[in-house]
N, C-alpha and C. Protein backbone atom coordinates (compact mmCIF):
# COMPACT_ATOMS: atom_id res chain seq x y z
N UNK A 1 70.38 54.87 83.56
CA UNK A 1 71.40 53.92 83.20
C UNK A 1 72.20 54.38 81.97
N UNK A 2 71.76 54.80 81.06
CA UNK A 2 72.37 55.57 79.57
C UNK A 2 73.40 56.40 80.17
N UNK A 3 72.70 57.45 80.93
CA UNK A 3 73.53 58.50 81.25
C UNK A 3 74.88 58.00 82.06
N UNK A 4 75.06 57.06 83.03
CA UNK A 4 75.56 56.59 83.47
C UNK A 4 76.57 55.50 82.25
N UNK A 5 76.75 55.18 81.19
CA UNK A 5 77.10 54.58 80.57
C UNK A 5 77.82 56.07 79.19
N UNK A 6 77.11 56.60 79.07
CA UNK A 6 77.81 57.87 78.43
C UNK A 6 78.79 58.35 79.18
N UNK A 7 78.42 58.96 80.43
CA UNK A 7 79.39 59.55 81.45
C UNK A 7 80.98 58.66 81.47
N UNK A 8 80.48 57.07 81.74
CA UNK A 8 81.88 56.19 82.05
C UNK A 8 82.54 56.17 80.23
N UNK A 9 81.52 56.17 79.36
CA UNK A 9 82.74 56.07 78.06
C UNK A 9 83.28 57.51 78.09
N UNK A 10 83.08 58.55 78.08
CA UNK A 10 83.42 59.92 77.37
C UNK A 10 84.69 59.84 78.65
N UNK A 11 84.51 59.52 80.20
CA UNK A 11 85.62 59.30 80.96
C UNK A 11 86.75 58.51 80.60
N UNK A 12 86.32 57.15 79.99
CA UNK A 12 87.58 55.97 79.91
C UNK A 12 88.19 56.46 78.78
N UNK A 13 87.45 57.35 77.55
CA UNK A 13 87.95 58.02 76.59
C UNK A 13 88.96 58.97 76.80
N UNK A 14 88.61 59.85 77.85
CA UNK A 14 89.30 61.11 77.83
C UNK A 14 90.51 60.52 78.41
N UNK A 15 90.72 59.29 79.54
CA UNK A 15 91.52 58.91 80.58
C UNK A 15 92.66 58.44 78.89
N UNK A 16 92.30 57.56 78.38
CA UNK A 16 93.14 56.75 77.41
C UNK A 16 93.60 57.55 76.21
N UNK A 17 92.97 58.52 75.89
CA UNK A 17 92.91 59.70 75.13
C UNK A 17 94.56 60.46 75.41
N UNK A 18 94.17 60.87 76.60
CA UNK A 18 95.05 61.92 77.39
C UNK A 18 96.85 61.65 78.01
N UNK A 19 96.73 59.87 78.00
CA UNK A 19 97.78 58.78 78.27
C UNK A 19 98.70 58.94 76.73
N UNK A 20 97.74 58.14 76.01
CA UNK A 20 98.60 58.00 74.60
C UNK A 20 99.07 59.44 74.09
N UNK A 21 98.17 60.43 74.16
CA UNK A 21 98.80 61.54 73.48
C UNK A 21 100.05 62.46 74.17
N UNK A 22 99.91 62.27 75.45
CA UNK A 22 100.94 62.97 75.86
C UNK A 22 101.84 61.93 76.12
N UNK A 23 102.04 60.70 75.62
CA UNK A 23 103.02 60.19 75.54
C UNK A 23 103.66 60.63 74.07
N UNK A 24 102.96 61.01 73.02
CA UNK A 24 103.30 60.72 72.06
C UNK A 24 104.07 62.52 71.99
N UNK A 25 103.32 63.27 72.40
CA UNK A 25 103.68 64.53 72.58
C UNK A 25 105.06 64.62 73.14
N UNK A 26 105.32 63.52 74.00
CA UNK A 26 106.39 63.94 74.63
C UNK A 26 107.96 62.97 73.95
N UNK A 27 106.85 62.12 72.91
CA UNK A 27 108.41 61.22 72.03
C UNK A 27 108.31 62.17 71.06
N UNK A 28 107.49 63.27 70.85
CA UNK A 28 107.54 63.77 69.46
C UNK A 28 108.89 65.10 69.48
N UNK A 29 108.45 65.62 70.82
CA UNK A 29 109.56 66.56 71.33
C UNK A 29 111.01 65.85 71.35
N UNK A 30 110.85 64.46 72.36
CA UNK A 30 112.60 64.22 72.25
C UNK A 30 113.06 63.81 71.00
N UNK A 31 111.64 62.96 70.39
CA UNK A 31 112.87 63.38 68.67
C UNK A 31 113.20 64.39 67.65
N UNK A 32 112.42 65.28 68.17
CA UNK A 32 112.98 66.81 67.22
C UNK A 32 113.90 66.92 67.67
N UNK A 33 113.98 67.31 69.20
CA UNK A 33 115.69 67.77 69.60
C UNK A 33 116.54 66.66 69.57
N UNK A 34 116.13 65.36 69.25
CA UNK A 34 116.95 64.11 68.72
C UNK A 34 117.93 63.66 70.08
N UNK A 35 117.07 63.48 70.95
CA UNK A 35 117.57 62.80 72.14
C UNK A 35 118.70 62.21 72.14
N UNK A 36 119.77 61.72 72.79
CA UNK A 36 120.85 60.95 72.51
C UNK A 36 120.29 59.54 72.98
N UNK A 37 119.42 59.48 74.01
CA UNK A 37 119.10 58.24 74.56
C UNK A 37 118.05 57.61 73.63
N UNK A 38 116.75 58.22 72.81
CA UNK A 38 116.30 57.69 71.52
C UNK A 38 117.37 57.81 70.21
N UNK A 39 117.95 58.83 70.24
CA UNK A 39 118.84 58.22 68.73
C UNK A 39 119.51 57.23 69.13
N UNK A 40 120.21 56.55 70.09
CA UNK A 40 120.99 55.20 70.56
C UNK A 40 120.19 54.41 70.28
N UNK A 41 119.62 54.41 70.93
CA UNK A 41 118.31 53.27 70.80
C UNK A 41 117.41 52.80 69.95
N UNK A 42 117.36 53.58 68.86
CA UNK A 42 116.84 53.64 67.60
C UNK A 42 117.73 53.28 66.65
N UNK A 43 119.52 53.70 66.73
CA UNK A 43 120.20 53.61 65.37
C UNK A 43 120.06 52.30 64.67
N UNK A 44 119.78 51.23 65.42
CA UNK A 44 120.27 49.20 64.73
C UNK A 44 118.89 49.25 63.55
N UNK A 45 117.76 50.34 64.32
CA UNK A 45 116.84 50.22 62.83
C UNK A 45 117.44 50.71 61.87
N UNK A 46 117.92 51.02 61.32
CA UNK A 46 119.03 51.44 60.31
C UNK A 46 118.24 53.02 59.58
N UNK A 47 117.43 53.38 60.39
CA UNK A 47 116.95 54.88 59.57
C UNK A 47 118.09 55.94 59.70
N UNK A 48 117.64 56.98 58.62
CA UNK A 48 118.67 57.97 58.77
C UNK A 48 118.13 58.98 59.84
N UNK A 49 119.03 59.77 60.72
CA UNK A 49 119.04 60.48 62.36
C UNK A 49 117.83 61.74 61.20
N UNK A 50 117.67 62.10 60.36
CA UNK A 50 116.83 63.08 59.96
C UNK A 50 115.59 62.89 60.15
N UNK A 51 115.13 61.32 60.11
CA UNK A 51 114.07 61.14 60.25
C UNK A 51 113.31 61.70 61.59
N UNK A 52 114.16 61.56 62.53
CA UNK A 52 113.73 61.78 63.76
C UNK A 52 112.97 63.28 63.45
N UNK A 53 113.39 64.08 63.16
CA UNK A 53 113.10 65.66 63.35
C UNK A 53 111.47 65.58 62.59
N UNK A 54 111.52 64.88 61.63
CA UNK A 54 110.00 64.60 60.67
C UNK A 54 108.90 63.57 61.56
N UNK A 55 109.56 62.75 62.31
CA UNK A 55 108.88 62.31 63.53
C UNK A 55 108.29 62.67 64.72
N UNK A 56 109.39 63.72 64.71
CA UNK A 56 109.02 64.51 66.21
C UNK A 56 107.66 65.42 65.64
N UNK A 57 107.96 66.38 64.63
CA UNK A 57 107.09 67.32 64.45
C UNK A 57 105.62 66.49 64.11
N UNK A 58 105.95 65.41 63.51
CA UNK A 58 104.40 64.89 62.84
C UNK A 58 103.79 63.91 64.55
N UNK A 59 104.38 63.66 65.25
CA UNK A 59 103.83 63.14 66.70
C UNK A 59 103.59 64.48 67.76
N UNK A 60 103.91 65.49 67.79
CA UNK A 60 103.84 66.74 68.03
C UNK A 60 102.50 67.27 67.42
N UNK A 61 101.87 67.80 65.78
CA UNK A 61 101.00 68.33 65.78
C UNK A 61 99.93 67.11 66.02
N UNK A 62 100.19 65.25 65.70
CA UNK A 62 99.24 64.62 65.86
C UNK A 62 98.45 64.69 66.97
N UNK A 63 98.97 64.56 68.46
CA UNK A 63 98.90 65.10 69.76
C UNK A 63 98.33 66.26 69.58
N UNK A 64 98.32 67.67 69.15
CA UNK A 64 97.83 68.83 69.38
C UNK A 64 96.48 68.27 68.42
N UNK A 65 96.38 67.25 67.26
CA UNK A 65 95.05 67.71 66.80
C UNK A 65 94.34 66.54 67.47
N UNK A 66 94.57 65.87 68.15
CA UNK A 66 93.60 64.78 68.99
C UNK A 66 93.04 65.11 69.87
N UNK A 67 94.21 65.97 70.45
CA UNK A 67 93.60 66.84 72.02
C UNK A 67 92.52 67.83 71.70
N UNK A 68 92.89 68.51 70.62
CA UNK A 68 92.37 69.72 70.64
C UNK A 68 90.80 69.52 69.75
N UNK A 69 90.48 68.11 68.84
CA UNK A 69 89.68 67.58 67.95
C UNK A 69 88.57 69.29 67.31
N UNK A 70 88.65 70.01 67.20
CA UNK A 70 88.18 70.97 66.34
C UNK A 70 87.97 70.30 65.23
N UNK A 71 88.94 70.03 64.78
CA UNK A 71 88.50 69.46 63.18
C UNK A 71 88.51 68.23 63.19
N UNK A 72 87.36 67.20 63.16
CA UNK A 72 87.28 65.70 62.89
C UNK A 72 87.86 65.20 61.64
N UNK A 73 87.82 65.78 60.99
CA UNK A 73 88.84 64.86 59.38
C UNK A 73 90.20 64.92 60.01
N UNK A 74 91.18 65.90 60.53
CA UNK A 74 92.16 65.85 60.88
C UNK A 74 92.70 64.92 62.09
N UNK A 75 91.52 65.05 63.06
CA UNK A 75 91.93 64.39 64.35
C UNK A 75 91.71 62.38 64.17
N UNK A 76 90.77 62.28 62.51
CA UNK A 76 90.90 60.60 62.24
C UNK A 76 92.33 60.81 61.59
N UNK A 77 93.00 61.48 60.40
CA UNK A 77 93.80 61.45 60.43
C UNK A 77 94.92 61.00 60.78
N UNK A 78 94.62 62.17 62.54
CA UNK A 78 96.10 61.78 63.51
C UNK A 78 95.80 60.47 63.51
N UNK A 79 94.88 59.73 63.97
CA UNK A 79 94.54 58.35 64.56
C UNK A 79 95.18 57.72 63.75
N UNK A 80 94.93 57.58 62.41
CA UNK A 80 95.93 56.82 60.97
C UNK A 80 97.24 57.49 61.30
N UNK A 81 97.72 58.12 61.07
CA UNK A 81 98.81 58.30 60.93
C UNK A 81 99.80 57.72 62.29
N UNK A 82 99.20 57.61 63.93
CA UNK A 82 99.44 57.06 64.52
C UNK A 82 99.46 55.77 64.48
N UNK A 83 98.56 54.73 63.85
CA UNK A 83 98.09 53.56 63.73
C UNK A 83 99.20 53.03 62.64
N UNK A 84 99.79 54.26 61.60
CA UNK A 84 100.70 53.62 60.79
C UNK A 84 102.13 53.50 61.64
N UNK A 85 102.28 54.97 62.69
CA UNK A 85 103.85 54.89 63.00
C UNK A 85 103.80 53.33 63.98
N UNK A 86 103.05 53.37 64.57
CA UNK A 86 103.46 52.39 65.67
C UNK A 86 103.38 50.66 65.03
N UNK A 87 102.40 50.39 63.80
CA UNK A 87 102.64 48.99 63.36
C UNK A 87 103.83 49.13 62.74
N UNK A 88 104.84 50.26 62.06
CA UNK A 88 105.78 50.19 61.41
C UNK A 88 107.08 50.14 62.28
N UNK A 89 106.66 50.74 63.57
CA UNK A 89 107.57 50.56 64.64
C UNK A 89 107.87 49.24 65.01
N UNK A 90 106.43 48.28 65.52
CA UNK A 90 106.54 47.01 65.75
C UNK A 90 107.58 46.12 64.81
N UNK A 91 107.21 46.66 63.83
CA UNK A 91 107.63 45.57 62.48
C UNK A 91 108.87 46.14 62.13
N UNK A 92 109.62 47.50 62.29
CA UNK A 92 110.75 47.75 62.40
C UNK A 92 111.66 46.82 63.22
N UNK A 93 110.99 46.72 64.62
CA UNK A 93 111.83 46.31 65.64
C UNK A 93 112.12 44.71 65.84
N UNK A 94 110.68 43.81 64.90
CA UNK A 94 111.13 42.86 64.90
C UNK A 94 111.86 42.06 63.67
N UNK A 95 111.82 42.64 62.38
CA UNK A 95 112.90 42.61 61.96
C UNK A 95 114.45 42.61 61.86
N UNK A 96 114.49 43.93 62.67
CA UNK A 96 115.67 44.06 63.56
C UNK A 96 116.45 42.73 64.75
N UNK A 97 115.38 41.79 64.98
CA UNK A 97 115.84 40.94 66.14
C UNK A 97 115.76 40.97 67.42
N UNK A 98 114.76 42.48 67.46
CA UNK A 98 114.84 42.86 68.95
C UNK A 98 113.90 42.18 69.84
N UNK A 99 114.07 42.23 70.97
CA UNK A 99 113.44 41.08 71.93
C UNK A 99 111.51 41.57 71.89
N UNK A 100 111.19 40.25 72.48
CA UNK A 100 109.76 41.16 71.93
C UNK A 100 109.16 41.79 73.14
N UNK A 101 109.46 41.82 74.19
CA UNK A 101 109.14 43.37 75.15
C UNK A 101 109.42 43.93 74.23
N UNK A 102 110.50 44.63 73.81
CA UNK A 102 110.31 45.37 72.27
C UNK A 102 109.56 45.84 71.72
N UNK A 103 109.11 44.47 70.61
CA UNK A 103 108.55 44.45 69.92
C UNK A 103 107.08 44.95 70.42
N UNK A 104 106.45 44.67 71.58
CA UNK A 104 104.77 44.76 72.12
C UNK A 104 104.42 45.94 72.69
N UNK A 105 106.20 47.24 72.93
CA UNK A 105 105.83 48.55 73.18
C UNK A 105 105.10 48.78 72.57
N UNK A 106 104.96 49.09 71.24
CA UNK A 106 104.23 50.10 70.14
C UNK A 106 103.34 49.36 70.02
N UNK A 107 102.54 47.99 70.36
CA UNK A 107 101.84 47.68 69.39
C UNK A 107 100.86 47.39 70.61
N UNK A 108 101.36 47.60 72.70
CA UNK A 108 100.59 48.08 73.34
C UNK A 108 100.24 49.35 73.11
N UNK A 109 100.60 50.49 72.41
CA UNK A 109 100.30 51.61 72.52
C UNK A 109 99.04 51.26 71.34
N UNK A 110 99.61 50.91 70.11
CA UNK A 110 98.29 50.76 69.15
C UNK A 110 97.00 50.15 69.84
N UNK A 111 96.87 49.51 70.32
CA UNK A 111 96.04 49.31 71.31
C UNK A 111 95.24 50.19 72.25
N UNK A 112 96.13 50.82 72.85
CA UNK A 112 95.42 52.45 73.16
C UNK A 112 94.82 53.12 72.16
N UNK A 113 95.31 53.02 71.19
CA UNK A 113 95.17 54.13 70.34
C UNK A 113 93.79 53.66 69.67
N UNK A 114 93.52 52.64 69.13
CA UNK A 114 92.65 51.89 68.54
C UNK A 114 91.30 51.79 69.51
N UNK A 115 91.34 51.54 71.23
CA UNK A 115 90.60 51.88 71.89
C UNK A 115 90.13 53.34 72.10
N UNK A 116 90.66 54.02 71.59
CA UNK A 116 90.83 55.88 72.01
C UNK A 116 89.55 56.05 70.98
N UNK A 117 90.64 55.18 69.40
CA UNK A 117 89.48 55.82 68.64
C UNK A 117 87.85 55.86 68.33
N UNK A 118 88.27 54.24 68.83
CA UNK A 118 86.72 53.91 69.00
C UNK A 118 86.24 54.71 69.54
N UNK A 119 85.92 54.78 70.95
CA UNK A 119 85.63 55.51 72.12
C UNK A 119 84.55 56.98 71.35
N UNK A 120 85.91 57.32 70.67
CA UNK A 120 85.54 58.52 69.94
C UNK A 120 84.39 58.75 69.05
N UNK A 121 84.69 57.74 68.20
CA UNK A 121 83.35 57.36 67.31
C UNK A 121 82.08 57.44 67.88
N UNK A 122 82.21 56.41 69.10
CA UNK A 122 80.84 55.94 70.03
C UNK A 122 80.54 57.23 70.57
N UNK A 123 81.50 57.83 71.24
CA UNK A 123 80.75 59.38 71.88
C UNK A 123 80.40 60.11 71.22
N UNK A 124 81.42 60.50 69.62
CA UNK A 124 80.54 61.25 68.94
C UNK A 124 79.53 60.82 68.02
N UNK A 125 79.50 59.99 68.27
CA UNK A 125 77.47 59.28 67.65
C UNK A 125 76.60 59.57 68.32
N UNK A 126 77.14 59.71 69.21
CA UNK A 126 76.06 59.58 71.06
C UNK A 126 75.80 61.39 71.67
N UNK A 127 76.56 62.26 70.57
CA UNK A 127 77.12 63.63 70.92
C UNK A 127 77.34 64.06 72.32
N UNK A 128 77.94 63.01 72.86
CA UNK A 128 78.49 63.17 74.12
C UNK A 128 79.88 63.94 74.19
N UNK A 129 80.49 63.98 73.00
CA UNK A 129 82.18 64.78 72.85
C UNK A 129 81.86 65.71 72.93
């Protein structure tokens, strides 16, 4: 029964793991090259278009160090540093006025992300990672 209960977390881990990061991998890319369809869509938050390029790259290596977890100080890290972009996203967007589909993108993804990390914890207690 254990084994069977290790097997399904280190799975629902890797499944939710593998979702969020290559999503994030792949907003991290269109905002380096600064998408026209995310810079539109982004300008009413009133940031400056530079930010994007410091976004892209820091959602870019976060993704490479989650996936790749070699180094555990870095890969909790990514997890914070993810956990900060996306509540600041939420709270960007509802400030802004924006509808709250909106608003519950990022803060369904924190949700992933927050389940991911756990996950992580539990398997690597369990040295199932």
């Amino acid at each position: 029964m254990t084994n069977f209960k290790t097997k399904s977390a280190r799975r629902i881990y890797w499944t939710l793991t593998i979702a969020f990061a290559s999503t994030m991998l792949l907003a991290g890319i269109f905002y380096f090259i600064e998408t026209p369809s995310i810079v539109q869509n982004n300008l009413h938050l009133g940031y400056p278009i530079y930010i994007y390029k410091i976004l892209g790259v820091a959602k870019f290596l976060g993704s490479i160090a989650i996936l790749w977890g070699r180094f555990p100080v870095l890969k909790e890290w990514a997890y914070v540093g993810y956990s900060l972009n996306l509540m600041i996203a939420a709270a960007s967007h509802a400030f802004c006025g924006d509808s709250f589909g909106t608003i519950m993108i990022p803060i369904t993804i924190l949700i992933v992300v927050l389940l991911s990390y756990r996950l992580w914890k539990i398997n690597l207690r369990n040295n199932t990672i």
